[in-house]
Structures are given as structure tokens and as C-alpha cells.
PDB file of N, CA and C in Angstrom:
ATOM      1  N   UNK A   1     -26.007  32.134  16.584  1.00  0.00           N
ATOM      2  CA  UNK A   1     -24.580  32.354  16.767  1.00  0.00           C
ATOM      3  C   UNK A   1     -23.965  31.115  17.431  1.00  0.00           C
ATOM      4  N   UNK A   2     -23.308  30.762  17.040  1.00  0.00           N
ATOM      5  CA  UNK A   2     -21.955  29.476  17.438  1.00  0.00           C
ATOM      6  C   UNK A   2     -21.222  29.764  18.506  1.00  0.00           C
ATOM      7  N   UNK A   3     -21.080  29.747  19.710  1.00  0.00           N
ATOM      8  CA  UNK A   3     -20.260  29.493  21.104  1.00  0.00           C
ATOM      9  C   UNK A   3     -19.159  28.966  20.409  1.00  0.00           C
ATOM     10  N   UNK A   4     -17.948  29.553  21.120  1.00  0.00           N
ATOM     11  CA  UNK A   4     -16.329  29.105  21.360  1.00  0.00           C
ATOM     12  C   UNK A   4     -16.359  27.614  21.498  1.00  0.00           C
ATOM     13  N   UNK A   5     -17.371  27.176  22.818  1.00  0.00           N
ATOM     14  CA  UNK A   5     -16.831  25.815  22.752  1.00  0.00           C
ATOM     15  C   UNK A   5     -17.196  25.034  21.617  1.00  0.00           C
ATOM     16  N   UNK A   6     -18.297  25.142  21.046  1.00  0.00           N
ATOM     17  CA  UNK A   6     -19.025  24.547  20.354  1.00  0.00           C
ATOM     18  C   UNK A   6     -18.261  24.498  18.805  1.00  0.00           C
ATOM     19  N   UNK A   7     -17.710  25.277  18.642  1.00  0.00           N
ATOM     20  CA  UNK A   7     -17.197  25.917  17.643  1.00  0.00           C
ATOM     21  C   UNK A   7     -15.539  25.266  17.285  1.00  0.00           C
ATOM     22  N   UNK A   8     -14.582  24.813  18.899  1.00  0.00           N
ATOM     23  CA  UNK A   8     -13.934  24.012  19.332  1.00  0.00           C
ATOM     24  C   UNK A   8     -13.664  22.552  18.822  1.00  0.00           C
ATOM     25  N   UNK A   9     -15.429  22.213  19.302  1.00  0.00           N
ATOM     26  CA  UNK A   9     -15.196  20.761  19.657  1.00  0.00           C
ATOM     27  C   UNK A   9     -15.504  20.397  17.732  1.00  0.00           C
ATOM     28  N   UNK A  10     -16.732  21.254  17.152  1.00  0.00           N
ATOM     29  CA  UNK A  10     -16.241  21.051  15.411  1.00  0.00           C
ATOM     30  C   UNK A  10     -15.355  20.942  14.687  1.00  0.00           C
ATOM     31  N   UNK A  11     -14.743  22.160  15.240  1.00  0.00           N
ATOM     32  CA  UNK A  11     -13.203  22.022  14.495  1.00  0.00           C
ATOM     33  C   UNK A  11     -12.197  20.645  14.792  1.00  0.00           C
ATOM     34  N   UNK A  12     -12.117  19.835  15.594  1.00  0.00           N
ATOM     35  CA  UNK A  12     -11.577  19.015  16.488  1.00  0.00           C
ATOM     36  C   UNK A  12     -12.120  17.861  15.515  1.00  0.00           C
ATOM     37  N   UNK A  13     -13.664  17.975  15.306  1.00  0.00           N
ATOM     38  CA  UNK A  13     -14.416  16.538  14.269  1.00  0.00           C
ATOM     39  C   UNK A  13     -13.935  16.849  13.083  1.00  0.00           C
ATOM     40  N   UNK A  14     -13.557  18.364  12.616  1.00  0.00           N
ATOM     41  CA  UNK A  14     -12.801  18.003  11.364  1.00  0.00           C
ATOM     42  C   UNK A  14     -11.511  17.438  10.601  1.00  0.00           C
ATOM     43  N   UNK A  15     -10.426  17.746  11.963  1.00  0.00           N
ATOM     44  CA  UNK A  15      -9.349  17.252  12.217  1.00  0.00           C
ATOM     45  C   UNK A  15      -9.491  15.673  12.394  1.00  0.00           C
ATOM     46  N   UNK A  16     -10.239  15.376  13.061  1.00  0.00           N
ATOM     47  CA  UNK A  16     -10.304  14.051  13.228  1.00  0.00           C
ATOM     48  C   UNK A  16     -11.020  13.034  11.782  1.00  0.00           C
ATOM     49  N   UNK A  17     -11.582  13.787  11.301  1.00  0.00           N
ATOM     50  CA  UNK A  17     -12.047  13.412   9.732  1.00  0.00           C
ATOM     51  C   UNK A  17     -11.226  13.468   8.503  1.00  0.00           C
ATOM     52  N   UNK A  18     -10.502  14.285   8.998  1.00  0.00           N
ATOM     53  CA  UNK A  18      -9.514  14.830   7.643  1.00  0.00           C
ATOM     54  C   UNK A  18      -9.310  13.373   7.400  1.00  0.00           C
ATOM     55  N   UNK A  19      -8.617  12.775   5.987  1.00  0.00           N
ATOM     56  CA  UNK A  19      -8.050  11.784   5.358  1.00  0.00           C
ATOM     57  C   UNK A  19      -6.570  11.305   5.986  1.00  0.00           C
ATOM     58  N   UNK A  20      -6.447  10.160   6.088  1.00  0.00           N
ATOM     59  CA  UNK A  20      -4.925  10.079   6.158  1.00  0.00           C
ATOM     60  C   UNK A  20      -3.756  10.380   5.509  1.00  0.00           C
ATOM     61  N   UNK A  21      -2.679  10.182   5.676  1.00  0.00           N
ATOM     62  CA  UNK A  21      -1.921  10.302   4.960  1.00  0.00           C
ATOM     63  C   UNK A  21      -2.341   9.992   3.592  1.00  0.00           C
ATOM     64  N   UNK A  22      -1.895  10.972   2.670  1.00  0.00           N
ATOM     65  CA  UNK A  22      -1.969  10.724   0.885  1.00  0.00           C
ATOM     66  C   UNK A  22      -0.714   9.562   0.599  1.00  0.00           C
ATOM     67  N   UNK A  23      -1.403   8.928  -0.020  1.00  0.00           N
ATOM     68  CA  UNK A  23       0.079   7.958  -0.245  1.00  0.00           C
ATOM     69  C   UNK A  23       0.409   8.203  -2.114  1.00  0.00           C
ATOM     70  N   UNK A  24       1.512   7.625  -1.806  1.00  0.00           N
ATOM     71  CA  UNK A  24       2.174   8.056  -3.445  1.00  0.00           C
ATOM     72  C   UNK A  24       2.759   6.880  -4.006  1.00  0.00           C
ATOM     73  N   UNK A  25       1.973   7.048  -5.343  1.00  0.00           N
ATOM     74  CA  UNK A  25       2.053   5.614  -5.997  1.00  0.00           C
ATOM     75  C   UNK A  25       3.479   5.758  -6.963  1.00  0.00           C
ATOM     76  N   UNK A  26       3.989   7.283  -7.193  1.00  0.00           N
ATOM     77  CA  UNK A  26       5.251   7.417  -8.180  1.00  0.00           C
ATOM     78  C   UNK A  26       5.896   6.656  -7.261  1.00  0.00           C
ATOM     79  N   UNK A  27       6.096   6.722  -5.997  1.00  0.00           N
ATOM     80  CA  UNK A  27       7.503   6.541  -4.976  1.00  0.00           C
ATOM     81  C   UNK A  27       7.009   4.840  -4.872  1.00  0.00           C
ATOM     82  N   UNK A  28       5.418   4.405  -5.303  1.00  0.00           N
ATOM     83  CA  UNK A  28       5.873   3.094  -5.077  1.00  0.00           C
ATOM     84  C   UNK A  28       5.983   2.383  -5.926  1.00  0.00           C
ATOM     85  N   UNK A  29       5.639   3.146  -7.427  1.00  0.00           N
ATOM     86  CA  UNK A  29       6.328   1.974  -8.341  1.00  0.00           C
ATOM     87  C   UNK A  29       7.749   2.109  -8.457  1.00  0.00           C
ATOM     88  N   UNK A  30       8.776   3.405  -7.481  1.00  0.00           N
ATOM     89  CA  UNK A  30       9.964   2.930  -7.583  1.00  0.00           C
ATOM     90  C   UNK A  30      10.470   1.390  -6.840  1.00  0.00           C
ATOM     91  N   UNK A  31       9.936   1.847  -5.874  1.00  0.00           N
ATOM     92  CA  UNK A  31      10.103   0.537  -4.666  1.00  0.00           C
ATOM     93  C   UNK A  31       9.406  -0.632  -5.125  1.00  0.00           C
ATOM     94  N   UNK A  32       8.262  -0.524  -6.122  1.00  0.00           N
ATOM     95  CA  UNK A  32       8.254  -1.966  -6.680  1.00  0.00           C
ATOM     96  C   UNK A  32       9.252  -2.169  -7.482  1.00  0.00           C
ATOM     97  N   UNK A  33       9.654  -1.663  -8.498  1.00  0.00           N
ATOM     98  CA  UNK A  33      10.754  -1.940  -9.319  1.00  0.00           C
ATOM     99  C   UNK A  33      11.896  -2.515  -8.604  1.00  0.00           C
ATOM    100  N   UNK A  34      12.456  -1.717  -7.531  1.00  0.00           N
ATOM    101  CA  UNK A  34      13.301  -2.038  -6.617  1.00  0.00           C
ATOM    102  C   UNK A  34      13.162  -3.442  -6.063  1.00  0.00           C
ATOM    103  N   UNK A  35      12.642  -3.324  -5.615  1.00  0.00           N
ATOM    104  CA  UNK A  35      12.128  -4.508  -4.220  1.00  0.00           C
ATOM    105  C   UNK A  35      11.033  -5.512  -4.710  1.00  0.00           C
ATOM    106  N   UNK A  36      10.156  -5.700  -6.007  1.00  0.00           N
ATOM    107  CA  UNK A  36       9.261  -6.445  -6.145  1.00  0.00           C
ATOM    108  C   UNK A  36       9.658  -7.237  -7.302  1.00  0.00           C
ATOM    109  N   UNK A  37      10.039  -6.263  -8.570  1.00  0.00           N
ATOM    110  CA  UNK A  37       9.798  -6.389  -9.699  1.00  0.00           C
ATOM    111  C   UNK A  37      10.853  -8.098 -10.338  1.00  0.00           C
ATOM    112  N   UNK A  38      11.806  -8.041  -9.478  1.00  0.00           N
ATOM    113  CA  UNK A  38      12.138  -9.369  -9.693  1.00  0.00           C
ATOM    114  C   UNK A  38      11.892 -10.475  -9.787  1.00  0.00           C
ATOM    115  N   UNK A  39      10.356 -10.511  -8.921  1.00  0.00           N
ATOM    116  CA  UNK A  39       9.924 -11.703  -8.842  1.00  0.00           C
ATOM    117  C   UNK A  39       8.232 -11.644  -9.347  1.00  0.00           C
ATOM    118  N   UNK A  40       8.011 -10.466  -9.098  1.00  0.00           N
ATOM    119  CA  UNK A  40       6.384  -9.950  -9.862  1.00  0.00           C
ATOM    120  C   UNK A  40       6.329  -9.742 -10.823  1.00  0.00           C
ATOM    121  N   UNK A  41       7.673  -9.269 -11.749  1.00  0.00           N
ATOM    122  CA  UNK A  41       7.309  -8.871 -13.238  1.00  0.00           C
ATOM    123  C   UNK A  41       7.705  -7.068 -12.743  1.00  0.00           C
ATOM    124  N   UNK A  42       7.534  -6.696 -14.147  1.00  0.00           N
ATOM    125  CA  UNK A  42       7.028  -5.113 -14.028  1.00  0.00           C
ATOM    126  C   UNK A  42       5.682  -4.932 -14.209  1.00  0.00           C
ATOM    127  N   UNK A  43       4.952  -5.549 -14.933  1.00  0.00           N
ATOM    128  CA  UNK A  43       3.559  -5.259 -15.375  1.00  0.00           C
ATOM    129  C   UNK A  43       2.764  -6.064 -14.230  1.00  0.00           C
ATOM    130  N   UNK A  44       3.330  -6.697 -13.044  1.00  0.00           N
ATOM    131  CA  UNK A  44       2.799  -7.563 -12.024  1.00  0.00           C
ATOM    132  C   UNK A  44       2.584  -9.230 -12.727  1.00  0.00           C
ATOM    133  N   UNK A  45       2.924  -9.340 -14.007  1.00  0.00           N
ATOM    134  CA  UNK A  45       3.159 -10.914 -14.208  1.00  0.00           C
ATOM    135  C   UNK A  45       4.430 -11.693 -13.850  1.00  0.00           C
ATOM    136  N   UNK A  46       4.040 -12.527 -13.139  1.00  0.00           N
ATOM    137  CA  UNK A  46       5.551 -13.354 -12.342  1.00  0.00           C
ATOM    138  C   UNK A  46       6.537 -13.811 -12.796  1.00  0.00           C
ATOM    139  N   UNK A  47       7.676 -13.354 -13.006  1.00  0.00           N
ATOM    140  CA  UNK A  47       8.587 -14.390 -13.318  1.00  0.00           C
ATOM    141  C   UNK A  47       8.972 -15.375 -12.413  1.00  0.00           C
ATOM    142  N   UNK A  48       8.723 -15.848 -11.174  1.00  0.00           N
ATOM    143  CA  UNK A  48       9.529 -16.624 -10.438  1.00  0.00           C
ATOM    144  C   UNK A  48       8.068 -17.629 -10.411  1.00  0.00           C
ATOM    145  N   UNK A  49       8.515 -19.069  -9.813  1.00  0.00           N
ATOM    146  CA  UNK A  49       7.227 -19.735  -9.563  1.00  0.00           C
ATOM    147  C   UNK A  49       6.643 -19.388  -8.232  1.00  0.00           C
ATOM    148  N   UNK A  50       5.400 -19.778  -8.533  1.00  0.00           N
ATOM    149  CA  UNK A  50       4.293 -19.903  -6.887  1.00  0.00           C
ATOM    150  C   UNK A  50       4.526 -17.981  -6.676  1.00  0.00           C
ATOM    151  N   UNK A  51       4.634 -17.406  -7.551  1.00  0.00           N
ATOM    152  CA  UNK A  51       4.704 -16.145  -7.148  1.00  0.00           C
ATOM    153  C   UNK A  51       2.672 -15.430  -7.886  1.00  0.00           C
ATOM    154  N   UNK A  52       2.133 -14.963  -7.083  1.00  0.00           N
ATOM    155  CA  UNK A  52       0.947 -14.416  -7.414  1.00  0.00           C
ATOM    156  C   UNK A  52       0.925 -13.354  -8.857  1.00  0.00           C
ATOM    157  N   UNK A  53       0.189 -13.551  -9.549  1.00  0.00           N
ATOM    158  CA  UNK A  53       0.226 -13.022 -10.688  1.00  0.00           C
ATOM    159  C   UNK A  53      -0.827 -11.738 -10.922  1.00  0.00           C
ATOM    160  N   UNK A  54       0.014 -10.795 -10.287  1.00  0.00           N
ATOM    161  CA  UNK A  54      -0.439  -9.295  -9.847  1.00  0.00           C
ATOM    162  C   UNK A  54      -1.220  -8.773 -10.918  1.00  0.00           C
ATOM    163  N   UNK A  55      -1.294  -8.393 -12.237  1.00  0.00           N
ATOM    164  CA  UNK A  55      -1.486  -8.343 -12.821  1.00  0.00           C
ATOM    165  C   UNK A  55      -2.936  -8.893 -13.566  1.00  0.00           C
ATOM    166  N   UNK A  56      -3.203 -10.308 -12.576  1.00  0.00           N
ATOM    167  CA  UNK A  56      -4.793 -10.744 -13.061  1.00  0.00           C
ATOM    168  C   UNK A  56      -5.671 -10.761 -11.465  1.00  0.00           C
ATOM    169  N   UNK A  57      -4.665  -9.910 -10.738  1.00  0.00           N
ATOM    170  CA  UNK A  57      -5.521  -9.606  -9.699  1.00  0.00           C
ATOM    171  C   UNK A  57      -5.473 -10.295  -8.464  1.00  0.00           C
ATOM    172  N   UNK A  58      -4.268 -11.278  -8.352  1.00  0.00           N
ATOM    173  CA  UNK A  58      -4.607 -12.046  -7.489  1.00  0.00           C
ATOM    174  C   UNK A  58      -3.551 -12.012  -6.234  1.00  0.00           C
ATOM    175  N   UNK A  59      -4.145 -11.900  -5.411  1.00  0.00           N
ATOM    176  CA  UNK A  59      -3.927 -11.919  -3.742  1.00  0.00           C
ATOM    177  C   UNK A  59      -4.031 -10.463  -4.057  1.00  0.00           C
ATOM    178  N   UNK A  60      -5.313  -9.684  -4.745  1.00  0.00           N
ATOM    179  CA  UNK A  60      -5.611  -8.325  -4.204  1.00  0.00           C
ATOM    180  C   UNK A  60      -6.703  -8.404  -3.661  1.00  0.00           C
ATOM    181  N   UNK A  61      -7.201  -9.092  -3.700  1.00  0.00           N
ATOM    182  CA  UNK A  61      -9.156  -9.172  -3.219  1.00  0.00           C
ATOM    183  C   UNK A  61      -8.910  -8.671  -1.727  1.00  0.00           C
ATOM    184  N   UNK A  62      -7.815  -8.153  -1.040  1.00  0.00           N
ATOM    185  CA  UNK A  62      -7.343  -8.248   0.891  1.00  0.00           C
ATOM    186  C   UNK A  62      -7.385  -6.535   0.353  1.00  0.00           C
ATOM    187  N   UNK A  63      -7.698  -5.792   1.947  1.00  0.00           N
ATOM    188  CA  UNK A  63      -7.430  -4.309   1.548  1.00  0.00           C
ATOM    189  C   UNK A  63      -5.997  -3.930   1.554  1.00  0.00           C
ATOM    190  N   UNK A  64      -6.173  -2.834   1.551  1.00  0.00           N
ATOM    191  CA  UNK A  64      -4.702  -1.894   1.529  1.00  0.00           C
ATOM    192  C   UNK A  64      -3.761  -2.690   2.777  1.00  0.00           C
ATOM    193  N   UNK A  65      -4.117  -2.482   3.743  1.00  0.00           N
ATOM    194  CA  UNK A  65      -4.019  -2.632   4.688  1.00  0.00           C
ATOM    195  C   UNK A  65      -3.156  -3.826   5.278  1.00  0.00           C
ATOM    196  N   UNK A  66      -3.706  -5.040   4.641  1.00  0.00           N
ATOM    197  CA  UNK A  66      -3.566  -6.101   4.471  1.00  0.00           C
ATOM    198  C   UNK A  66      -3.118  -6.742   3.831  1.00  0.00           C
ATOM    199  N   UNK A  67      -3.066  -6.252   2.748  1.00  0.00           N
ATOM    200  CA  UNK A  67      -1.702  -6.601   2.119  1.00  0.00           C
ATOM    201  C   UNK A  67      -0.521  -5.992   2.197  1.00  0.00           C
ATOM    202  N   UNK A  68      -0.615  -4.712   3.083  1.00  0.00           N
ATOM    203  CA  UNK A  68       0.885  -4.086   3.191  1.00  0.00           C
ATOM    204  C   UNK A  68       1.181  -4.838   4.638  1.00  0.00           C
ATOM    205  N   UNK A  69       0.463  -5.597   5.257  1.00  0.00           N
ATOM    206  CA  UNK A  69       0.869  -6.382   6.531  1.00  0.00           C
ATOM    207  C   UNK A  69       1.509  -7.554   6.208  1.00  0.00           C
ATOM    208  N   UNK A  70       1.505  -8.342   5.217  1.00  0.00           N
ATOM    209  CA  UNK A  70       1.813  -9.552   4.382  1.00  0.00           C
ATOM    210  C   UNK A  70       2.975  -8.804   4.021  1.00  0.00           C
ATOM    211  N   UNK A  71       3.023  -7.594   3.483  1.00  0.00           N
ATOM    212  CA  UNK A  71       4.396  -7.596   2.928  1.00  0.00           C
ATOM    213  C   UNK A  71       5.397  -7.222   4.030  1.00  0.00           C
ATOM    214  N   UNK A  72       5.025  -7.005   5.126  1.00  0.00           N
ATOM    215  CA  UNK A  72       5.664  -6.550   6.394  1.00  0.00           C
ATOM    216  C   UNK A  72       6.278  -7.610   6.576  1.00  0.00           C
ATOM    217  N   UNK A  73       5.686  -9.033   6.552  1.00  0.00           N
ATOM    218  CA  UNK A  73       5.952 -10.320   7.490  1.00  0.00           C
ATOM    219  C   UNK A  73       6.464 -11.081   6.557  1.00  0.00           C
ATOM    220  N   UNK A  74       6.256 -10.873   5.012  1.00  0.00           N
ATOM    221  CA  UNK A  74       6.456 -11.892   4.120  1.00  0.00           C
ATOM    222  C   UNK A  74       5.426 -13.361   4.326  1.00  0.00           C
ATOM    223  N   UNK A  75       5.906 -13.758   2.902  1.00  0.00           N
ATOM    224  CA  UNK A  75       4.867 -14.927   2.321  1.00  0.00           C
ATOM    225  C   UNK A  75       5.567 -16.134   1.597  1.00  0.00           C
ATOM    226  N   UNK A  76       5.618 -17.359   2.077  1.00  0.00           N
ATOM    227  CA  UNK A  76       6.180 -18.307   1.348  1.00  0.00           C
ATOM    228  C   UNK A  76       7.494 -18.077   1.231  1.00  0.00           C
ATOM    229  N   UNK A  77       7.900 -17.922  -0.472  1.00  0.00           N
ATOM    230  CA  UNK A  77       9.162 -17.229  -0.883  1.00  0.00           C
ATOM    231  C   UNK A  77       9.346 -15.651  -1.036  1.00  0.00           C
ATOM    232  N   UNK A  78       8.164 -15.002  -0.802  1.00  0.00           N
ATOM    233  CA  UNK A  78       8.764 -13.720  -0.132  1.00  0.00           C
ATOM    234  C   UNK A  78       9.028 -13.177   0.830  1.00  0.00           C
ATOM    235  N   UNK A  79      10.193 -12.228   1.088  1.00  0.00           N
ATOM    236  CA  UNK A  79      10.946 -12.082   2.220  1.00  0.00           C
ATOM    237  C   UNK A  79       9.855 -10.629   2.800  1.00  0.00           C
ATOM    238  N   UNK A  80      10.183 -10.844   4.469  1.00  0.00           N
ATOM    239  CA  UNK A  80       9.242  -9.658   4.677  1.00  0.00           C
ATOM    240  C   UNK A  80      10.289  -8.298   4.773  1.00  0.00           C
ATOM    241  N   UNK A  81       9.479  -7.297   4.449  1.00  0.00           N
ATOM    242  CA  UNK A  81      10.083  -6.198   4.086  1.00  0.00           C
ATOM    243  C   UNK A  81       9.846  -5.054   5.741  1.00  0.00           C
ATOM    244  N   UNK A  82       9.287  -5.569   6.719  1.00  0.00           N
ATOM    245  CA  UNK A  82       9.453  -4.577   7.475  1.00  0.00           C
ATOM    246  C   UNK A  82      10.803  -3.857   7.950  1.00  0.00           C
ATOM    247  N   UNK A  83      11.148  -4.602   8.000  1.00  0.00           N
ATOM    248  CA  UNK A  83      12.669  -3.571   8.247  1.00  0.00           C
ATOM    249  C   UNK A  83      13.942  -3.216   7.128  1.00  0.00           C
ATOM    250  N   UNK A  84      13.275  -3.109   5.911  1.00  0.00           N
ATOM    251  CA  UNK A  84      13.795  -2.414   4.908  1.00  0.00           C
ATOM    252  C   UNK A  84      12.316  -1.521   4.186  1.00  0.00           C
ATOM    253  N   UNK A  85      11.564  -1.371   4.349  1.00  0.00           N
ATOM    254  CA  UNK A  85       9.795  -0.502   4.122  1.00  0.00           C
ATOM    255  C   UNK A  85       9.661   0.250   5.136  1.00  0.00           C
ATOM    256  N   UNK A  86       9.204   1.508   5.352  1.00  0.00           N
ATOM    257  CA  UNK A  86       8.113   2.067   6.177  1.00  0.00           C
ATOM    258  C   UNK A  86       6.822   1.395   5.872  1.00  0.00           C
ATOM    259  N   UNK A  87       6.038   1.869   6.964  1.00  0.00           N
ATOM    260  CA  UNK A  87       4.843   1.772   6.670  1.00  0.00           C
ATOM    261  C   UNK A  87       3.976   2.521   5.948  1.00  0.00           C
ATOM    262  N   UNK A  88       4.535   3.666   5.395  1.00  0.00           N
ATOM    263  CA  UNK A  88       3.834   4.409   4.305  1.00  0.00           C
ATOM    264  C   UNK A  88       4.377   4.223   2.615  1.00  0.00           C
ATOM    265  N   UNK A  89       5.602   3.654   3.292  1.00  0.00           N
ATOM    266  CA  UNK A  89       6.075   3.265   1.739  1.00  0.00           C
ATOM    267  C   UNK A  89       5.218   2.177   1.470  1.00  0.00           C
ATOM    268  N   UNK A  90       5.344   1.061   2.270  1.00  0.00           N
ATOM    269  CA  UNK A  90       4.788  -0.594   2.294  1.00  0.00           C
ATOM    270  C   UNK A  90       3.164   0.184   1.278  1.00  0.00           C
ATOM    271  N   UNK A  91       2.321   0.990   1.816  1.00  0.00           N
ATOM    272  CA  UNK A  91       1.397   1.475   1.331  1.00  0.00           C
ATOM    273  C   UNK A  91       1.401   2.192   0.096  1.00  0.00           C
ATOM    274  N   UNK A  92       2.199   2.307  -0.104  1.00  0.00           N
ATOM    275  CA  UNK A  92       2.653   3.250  -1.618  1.00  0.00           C
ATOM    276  C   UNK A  92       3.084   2.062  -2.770  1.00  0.00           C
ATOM    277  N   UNK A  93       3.639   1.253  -2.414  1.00  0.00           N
ATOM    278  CA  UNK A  93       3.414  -0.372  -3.294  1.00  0.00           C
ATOM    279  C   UNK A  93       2.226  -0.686  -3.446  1.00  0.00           C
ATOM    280  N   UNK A  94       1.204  -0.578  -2.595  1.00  0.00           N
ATOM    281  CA  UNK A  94       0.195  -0.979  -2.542  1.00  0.00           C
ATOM    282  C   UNK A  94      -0.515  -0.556  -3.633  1.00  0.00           C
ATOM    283  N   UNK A  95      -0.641   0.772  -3.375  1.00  0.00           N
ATOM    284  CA  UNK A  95      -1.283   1.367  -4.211  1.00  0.00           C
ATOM    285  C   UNK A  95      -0.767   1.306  -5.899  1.00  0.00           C
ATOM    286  N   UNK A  96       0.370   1.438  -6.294  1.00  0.00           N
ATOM    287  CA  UNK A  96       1.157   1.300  -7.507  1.00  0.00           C
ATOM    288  C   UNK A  96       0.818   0.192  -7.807  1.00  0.00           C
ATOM    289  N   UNK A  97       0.580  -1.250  -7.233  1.00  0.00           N
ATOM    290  CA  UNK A  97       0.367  -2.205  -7.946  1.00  0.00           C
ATOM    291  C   UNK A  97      -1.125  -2.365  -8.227  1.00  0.00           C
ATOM    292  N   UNK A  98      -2.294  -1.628  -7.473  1.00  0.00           N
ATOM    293  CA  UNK A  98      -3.257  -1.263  -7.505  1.00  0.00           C
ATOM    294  C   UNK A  98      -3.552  -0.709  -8.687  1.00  0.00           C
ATOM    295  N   UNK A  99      -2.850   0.181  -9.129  1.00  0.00           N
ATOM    296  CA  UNK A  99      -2.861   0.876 -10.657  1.00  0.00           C
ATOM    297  C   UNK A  99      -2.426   0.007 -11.799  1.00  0.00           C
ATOM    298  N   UNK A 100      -2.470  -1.013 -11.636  1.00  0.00           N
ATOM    299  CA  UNK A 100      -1.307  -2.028 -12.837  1.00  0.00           C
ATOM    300  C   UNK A 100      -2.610  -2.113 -13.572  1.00  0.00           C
ATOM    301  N   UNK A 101      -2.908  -1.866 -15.032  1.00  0.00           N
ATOM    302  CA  UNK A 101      -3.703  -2.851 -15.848  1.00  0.00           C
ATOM    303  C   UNK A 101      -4.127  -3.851 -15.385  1.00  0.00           C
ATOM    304  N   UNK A 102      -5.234  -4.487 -15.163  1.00  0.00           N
ATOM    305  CA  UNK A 102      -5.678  -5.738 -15.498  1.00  0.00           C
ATOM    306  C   UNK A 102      -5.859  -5.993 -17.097  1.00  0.00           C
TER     307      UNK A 102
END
């Protein structure tokens, strides 16, 4: 038989295990369209120069994480998006461009 506390402090490791937030890639290929697609393409091929060419993969090799921090601060000629992004949106781009064809 399983004790209260014991029983407590499990429940507590499952909470603490659960997954993070689900992120949503519909809401971020709006916000790429919005906010990216001008200079990435829609399919992630660039129209602008010196812009990374999403699409054959490149500047994804960084995690989630890390590249939604780049897009926080911006890069070169891109502008950073923290104070027009959440941080779960910033992650929801992530993921949407994650899904692009190679």
C-alpha cells in the first residue's frame, strides 16, 4: 500500500515531467507569413540577400530554443522581434519553419 506522502511527492514528479507548453505551428505559419515571409520566402527560400535559405536548412542545425533567441535579438538585417513576439509565439515560428519541405 502507498502512504499519502509518498503518493504526494509522485504526483508532484509527474507534474514536474509533464511536457511544456504544446506549441502551434498553424499560429506560426501565420506569423511567418506575417513577420518572416518577406524576406524568407513562403516556402523558406529567400528573397532578400544574405538572408538564410530556410528551406535547405540553414541556420537550423541551433535548437528550438535558439533560434527563437536570435529571433528575439535579431540578426544582421533582421530586426529582433522581442517586443512585437511572445515567447511562445517566437516558438511557434520555430516550429512552422521546422515543417517546411526540405
Amino acid at each position: 500500500m502507498i502512504n499519502v506522502p509518498t503518493l504526494a511527492m509522485f504526483g508532484g514528479l509527474l507534474v514536474l515531467a509533464a511536457p511544456a507548453a504544446a506549441f502551434d505551428p498553424e499560429n506560426g505559419k501565420k506569423l511567418y507569413e506575417k513577420h518572416c515571409a518577406t524576406c524568407h520566402g513562403e516556402a523558406g527560400r529567400p528573397l532578400a540577400p544574405e538572408t538564410p535559405d530556410l528551406s535547405q536548412g540553414e541556420g537550423l542545425s541551433k535548437s528550438d530554443f535558439e533560434i527563437a533567441e536570435i529571433l528575439k535579438s535579431g540578426s544582421k538585417t533582421m530586426p529582433a522581434y522581442a517586443a512585437i513576439l511572445t515567447d511562445d509565439e517566437l516558438l511557434d515560428v520555430v516550429i512552422h519553419v521546422r515543417s517546411l519541405p526540405f
